[in-house]
Every structure is written in C-alpha cells, then in structure tokens.
N, C-alpha and C. Protein backbone atom coordinates (compact mmCIF):
# COMPACT_ATOMS: atom_id res chain seq x y z
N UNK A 1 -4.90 -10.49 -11.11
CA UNK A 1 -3.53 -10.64 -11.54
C UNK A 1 -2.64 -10.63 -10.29
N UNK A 2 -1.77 -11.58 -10.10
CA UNK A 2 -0.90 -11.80 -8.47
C UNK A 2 0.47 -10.95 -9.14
N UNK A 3 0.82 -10.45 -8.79
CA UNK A 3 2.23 -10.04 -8.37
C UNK A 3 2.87 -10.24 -7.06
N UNK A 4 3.78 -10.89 -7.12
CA UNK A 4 4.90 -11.55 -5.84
C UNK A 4 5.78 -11.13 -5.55
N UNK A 5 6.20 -10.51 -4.88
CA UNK A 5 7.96 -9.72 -4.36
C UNK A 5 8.10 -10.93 -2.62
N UNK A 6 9.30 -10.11 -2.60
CA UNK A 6 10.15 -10.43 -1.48
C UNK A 6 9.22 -10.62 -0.03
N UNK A 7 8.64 -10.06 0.27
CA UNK A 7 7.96 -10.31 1.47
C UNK A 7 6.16 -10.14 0.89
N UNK A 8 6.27 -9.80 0.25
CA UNK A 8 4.77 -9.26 -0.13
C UNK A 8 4.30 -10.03 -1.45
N UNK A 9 2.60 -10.70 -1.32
CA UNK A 9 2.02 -11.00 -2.92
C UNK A 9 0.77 -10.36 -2.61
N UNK A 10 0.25 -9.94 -3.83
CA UNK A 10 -1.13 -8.82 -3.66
C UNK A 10 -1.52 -8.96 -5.19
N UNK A 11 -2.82 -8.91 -5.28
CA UNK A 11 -3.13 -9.20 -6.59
C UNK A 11 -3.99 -7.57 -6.78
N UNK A 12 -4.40 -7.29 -8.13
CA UNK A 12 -5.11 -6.51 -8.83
C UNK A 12 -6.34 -7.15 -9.68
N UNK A 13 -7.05 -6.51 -10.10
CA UNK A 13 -8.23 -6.61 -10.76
C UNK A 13 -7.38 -7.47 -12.29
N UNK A 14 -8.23 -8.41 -12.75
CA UNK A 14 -7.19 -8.86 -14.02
C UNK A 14 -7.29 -7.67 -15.82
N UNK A 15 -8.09 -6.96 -15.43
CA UNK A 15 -8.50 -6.15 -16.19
C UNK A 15 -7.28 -4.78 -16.28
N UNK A 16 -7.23 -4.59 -15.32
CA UNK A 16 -6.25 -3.57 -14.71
C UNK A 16 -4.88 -3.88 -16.06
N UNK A 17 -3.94 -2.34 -16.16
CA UNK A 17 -2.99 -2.69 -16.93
C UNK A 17 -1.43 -2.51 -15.27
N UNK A 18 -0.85 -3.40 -15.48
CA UNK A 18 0.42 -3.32 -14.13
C UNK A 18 1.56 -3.11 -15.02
N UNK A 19 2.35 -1.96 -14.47
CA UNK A 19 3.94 -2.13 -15.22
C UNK A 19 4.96 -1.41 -14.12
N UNK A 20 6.23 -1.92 -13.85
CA UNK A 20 7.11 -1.61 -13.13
C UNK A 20 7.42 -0.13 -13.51
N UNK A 21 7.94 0.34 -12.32
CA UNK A 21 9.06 2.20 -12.95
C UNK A 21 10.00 1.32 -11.49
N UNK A 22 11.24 1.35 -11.71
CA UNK A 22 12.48 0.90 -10.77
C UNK A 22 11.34 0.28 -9.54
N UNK A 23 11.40 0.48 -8.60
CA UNK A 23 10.82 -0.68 -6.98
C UNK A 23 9.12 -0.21 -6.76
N UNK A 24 8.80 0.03 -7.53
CA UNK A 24 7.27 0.17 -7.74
C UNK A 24 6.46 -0.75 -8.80
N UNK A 25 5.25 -1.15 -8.22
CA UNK A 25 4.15 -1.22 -9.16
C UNK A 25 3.32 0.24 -9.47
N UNK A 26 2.99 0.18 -11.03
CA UNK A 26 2.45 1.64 -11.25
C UNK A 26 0.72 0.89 -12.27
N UNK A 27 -0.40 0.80 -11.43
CA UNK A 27 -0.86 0.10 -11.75
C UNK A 27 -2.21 1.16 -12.47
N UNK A 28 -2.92 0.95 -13.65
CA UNK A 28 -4.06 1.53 -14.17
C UNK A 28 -5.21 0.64 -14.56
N UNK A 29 -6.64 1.30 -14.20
CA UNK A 29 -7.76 0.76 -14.07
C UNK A 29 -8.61 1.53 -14.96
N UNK A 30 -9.99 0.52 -15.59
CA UNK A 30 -10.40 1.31 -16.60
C UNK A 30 -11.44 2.28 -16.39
N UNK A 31 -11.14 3.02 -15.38
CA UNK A 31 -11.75 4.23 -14.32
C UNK A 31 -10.88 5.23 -14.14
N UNK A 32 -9.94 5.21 -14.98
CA UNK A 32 -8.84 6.30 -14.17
C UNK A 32 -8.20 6.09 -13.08
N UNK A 33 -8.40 4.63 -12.58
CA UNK A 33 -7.77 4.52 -11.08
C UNK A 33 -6.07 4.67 -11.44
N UNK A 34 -5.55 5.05 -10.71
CA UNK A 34 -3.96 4.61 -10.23
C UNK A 34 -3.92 4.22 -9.24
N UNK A 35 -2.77 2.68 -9.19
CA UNK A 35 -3.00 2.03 -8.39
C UNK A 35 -1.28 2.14 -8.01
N UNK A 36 -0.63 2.85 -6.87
CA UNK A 36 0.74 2.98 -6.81
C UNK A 36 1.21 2.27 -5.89
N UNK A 37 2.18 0.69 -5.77
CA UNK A 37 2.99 -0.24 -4.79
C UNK A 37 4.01 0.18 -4.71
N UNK A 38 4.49 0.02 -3.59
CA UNK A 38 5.94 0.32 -3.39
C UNK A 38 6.04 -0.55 -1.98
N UNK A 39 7.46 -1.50 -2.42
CA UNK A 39 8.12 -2.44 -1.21
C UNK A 39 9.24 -1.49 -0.72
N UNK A 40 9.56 -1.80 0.63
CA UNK A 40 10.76 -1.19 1.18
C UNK A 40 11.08 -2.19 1.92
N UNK A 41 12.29 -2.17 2.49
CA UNK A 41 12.82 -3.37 3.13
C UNK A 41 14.50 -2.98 4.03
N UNK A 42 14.50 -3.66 5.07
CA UNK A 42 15.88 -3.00 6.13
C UNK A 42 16.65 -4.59 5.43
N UNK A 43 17.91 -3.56 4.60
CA UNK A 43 18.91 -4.58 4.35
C UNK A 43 20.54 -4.41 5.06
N UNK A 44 21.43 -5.40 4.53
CA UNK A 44 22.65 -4.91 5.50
C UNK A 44 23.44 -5.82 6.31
N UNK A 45 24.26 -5.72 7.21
CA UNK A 45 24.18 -6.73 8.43
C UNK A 45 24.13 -6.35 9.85
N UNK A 46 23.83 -6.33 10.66
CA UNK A 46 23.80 -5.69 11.53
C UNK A 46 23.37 -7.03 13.05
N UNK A 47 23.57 -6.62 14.08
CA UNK A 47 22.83 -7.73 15.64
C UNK A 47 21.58 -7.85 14.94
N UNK A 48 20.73 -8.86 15.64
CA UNK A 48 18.93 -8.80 15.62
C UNK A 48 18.70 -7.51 16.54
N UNK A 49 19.30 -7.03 17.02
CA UNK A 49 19.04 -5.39 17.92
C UNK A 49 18.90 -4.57 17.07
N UNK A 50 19.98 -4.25 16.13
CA UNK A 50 20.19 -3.35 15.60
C UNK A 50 18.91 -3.51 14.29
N UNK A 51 19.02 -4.53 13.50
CA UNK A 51 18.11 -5.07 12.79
C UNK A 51 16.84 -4.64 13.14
N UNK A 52 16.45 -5.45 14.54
CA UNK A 52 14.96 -4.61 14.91
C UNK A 52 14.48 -3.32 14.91
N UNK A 53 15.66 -2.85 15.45
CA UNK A 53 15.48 -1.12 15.07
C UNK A 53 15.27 -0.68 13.91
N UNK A 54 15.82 -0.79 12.84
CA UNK A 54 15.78 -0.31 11.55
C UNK A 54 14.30 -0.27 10.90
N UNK A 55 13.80 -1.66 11.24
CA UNK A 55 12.76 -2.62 11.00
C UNK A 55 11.46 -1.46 11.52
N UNK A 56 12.44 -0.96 13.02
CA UNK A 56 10.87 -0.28 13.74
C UNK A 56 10.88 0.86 12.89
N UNK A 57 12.08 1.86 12.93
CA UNK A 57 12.13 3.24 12.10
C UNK A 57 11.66 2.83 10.41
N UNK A 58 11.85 1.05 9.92
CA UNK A 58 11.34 1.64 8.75
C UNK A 58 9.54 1.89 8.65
N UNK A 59 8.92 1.20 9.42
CA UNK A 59 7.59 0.83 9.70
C UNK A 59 7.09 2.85 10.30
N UNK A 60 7.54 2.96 10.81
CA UNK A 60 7.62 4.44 10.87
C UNK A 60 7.79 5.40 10.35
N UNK A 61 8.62 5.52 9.32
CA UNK A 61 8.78 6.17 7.97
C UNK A 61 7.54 6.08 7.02
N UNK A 62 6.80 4.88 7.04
CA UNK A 62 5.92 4.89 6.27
C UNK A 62 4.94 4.98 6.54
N UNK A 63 4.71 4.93 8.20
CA UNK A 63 3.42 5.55 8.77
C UNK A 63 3.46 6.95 8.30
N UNK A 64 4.37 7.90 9.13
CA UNK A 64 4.80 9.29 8.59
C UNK A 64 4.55 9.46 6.67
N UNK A 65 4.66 8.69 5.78
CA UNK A 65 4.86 9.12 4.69
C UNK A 65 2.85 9.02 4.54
N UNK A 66 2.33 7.85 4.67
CA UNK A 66 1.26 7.71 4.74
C UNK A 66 0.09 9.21 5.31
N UNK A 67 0.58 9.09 6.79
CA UNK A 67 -0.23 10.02 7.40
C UNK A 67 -0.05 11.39 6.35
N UNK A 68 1.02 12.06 5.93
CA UNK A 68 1.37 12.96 4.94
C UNK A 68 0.56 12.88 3.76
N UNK A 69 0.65 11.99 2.97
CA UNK A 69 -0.37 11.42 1.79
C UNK A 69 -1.57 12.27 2.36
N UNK A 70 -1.61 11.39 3.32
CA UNK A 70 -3.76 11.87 3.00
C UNK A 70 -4.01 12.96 3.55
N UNK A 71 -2.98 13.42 4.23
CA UNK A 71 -3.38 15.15 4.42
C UNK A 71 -2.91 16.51 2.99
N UNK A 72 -2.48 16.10 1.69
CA UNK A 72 -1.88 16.72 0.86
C UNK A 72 -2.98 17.31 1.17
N UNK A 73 -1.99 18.92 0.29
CA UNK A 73 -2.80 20.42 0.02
C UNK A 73 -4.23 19.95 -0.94
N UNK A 74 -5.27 19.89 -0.93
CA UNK A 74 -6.52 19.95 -1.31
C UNK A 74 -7.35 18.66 -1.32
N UNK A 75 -7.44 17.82 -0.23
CA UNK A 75 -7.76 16.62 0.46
C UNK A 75 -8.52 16.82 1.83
N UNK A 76 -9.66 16.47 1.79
CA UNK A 76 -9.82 16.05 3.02
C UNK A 76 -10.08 14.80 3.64
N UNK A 77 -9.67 14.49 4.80
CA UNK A 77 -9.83 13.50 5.48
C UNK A 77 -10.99 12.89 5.90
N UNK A 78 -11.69 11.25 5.32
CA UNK A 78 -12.84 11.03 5.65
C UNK A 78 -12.14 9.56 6.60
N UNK A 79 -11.57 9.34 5.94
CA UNK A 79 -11.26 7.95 7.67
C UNK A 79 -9.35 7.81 7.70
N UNK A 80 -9.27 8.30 9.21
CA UNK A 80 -7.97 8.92 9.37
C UNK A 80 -6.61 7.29 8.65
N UNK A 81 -5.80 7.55 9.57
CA UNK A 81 -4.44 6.36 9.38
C UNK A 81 -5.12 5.74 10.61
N UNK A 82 -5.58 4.47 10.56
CA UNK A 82 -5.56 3.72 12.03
C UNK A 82 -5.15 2.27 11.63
N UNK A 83 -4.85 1.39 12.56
CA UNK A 83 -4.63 -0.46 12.24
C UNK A 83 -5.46 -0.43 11.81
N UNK A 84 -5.58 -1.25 10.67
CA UNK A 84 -7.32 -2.00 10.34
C UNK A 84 -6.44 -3.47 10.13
N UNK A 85 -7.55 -4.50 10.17
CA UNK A 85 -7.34 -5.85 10.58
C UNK A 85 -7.88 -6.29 9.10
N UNK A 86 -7.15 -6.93 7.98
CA UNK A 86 -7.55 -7.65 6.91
C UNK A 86 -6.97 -8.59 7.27
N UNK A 87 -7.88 -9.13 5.94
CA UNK A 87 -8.15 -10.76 6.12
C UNK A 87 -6.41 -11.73 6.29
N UNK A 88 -5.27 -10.90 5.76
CA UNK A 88 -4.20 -11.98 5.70
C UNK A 88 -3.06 -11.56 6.90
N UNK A 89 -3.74 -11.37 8.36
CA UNK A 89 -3.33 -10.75 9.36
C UNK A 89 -2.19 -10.59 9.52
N UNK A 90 -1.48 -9.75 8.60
CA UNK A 90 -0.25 -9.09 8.76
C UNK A 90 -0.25 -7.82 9.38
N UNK A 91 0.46 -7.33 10.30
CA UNK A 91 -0.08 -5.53 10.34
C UNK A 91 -0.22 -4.89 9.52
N UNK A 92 -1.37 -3.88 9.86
CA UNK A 92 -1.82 -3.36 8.68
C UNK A 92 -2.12 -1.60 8.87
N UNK A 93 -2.73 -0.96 8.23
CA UNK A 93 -2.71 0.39 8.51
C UNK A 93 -3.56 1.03 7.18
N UNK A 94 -4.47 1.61 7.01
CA UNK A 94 -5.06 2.48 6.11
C UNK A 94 -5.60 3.69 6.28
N UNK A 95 -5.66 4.69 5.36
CA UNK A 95 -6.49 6.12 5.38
C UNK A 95 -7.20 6.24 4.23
N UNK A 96 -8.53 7.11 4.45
CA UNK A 96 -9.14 7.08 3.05
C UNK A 96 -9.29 8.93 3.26
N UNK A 97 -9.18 9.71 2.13
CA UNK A 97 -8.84 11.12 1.97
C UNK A 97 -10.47 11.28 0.60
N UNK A 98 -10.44 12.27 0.60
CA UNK A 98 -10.95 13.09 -0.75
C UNK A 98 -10.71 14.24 -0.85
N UNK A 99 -10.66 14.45 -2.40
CA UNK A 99 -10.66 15.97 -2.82
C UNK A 99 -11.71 16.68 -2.09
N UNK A 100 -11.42 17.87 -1.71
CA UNK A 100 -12.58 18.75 -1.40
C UNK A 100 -13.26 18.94 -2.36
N UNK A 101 -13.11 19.16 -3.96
CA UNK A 101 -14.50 19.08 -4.58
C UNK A 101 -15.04 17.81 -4.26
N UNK A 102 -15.20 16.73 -3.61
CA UNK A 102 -15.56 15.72 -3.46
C UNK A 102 -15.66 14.43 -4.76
N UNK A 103 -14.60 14.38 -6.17
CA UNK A 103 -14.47 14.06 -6.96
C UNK A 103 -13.72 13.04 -6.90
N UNK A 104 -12.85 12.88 -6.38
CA UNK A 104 -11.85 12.51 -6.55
C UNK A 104 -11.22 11.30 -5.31
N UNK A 105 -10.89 10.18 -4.84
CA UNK A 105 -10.72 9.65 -3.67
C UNK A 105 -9.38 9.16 -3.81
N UNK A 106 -8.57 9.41 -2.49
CA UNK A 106 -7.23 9.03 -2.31
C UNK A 106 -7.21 8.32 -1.17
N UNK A 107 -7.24 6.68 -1.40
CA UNK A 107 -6.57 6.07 -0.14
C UNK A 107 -5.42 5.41 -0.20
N UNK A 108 -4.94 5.01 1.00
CA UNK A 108 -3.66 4.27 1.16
C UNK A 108 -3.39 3.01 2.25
N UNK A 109 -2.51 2.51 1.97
CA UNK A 109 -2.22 1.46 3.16
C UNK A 109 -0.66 1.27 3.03
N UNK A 110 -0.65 0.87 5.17
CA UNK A 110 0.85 0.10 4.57
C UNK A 110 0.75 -1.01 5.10
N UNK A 111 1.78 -1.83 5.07
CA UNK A 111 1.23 -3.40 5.52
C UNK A 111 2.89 -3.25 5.92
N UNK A 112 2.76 -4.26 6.95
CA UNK A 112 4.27 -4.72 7.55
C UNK A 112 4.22 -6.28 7.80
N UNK A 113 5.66 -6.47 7.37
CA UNK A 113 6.21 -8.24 7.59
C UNK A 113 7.42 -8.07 7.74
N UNK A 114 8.18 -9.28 8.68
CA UNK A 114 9.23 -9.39 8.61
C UNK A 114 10.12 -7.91 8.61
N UNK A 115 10.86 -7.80 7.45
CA UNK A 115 11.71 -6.42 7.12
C UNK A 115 11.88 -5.67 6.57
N UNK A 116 10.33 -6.31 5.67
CA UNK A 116 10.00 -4.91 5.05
C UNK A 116 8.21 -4.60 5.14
N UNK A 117 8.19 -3.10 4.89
CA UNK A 117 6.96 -2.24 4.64
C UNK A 117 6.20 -2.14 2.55
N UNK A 118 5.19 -2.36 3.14
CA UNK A 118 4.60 -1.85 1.30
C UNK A 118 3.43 -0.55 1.89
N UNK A 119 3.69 0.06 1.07
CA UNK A 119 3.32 1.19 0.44
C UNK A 119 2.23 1.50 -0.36
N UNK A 120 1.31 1.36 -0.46
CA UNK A 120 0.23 1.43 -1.81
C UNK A 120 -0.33 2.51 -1.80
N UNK A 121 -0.88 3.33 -2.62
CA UNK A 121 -2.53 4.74 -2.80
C UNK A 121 -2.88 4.02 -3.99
N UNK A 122 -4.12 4.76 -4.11
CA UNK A 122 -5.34 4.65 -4.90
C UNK A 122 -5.62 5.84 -4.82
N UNK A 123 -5.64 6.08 -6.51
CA UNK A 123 -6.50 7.77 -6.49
C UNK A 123 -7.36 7.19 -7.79
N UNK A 124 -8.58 7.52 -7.39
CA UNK A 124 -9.19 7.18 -8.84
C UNK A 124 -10.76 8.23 -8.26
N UNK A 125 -11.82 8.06 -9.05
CA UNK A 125 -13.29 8.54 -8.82
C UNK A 125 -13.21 8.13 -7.78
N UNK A 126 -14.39 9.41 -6.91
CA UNK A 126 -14.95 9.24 -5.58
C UNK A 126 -16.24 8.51 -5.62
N UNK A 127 -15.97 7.13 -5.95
CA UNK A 127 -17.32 6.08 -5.78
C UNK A 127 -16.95 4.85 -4.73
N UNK A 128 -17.96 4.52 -4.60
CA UNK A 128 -18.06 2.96 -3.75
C UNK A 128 -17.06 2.13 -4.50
N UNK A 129 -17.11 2.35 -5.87
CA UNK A 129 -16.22 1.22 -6.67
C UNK A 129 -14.81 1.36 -6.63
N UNK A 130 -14.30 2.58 -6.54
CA UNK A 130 -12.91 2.75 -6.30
C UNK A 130 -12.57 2.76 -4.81
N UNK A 131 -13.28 2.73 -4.17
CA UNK A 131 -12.84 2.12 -2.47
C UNK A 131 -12.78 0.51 -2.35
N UNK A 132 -13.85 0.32 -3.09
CA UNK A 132 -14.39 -1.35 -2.76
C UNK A 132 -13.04 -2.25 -3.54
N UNK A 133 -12.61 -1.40 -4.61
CA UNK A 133 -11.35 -2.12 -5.84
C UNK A 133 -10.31 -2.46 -4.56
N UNK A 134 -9.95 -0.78 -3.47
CA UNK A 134 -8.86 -1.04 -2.56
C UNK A 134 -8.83 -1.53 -1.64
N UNK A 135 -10.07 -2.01 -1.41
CA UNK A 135 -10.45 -2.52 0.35
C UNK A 135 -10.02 -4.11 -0.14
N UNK A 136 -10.01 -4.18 -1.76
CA UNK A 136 -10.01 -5.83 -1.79
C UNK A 136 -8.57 -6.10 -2.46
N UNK A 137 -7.80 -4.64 -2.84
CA UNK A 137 -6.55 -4.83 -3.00
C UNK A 137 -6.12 -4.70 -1.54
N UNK A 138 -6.08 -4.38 -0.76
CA UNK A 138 -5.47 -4.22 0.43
C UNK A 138 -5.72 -5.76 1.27
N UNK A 139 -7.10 -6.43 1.17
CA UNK A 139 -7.00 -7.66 1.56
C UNK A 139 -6.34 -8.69 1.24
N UNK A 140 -5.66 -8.64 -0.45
CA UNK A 140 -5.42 -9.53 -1.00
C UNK A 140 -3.20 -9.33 -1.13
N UNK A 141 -2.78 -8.68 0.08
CA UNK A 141 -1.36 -8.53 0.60
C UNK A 141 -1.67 -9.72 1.54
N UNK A 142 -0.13 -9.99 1.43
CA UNK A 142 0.19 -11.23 2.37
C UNK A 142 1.62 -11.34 1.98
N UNK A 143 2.02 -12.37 2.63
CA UNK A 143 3.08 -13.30 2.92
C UNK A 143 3.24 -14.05 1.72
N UNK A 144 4.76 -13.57 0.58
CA UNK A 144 3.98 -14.63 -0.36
C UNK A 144 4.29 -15.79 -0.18
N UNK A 145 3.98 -16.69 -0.98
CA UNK A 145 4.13 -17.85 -1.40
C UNK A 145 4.64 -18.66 -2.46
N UNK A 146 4.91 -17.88 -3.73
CA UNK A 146 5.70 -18.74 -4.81
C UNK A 146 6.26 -17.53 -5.10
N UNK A 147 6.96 -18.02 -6.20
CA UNK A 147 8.33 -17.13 -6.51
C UNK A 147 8.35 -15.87 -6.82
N UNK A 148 10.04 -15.18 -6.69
CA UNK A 148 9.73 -13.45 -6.20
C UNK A 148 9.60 -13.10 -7.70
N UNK A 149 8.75 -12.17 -7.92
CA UNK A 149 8.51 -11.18 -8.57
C UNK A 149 9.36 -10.05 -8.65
N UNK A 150 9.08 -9.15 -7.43
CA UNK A 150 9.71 -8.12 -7.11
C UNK A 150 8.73 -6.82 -6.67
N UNK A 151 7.99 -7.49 -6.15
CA UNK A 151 7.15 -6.60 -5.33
C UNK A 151 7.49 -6.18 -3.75
C-alpha cells in the first residue's frame, strides 16, 4: 500500500490496516506490529542560510529523538543509530532495540530530503519477520513521485 506526502512516499505491507491521527501514519500488522510515520518539515521564509540551518537542527532533532527511542527504560540495544545506505539513496539512519525479556523488537529510522525529516518505529514480535517487514519499509521511502497524500 503507497502512501505519498510532501517530500516522502513509502509503502506498507497491503495487508497491514494504515489510518492517520493529525501528521502521522499509525499503521497495524497482523502480528501486533505498530508501524508509527511521522513527516516533519522547516517551513516559513527565511535566506537559503537561514533555511539551511533549520533544515540542519531539524535533521538533528530527530537524530536526538531517535537515539532516545531506542534507549527507552527497558530496551536494549542490538544495532546502535548509524547511516545505513537503502536502496532509494536518500540519507538515511536506523537503530534496532529489544525488550530485555527479549520479546519484543523496537526499531526505527529517519530519512532526510530536501526540508523535511520522517520519523518511523516498529514495535512488534522479536522475529526475523518483524525486522525483515522494516528493513523493507525503510527501503521503500523515497522522493515521491505522484500526488501528496500527506505523509
């Protein structure tokens, strides 16, 4: 299923149920996954100076919100925040976390374009299948291409 916003298109499993809450996708899988999007974006008017800046602090905000994520109170860290390089070479960034009972898996990504940042986690079962769902939601962000949604 594609969903398209402003700088960002990323699809989900077509099985999956997707429904908006205000500037989020709040997405469910028939695993218990939650699948949580969120676009951000530097609006306004400002120089291309000033602009760039905003652009850098927002890309930074969401590293910071990210790195936070996967360290929450009863998580541990199995592959930290670093660049990772997917397939639709936008910058990119992911962490993969688990519950310390080892049940449970929380990862995330953010992706950057242009002037704005997205936001995504995945918390669902600690299996191959709920990593493998995000490794191929996280590939499938890009640059969109047909009309905005509002992602």
């Amino acid at each position: 299923m594609l969903k398209v916003g402003r700088n960002f298109q990323f699809e989900i499993p077509d099985v999956w149920e997707a429904a908006r809450d205000g500037d989020r996708w709040i997405c469910h899988g028939p695993s218990a996954e939650e699948l949580i999007v969120t676009s951000l974006f530097v609006e306004g008017k400002g120089s291309p100076s000033e602009r760039k800046q905003a652009e850098v602090r927002l890309l930074d905000q969401a590293l910071i919100a990210a790195d936070e994520a996967a360290r929450q109170d009863g998580l541990r860290i199995v592959d930290r925040l670093a660049q990772k390089k997917f397939s639709s070479g936008i910058p990119s960034w992911s962490f993969v976390s688990e519950a310390i009972e080892e049940d449970v898996l929380f990862t995330g990504a953010v992706c950057q374009h242009h002037d704005g940042v997205l936001f995504a986690t995945l918390e669902g079962p600690n299996s191959p299948n709920s990593l493998l769902t995000f490794e191929q939601f996280a590939r499938s962000v890009r640059p969109p291409i047909t009309d905005f949604e509002g992602a």
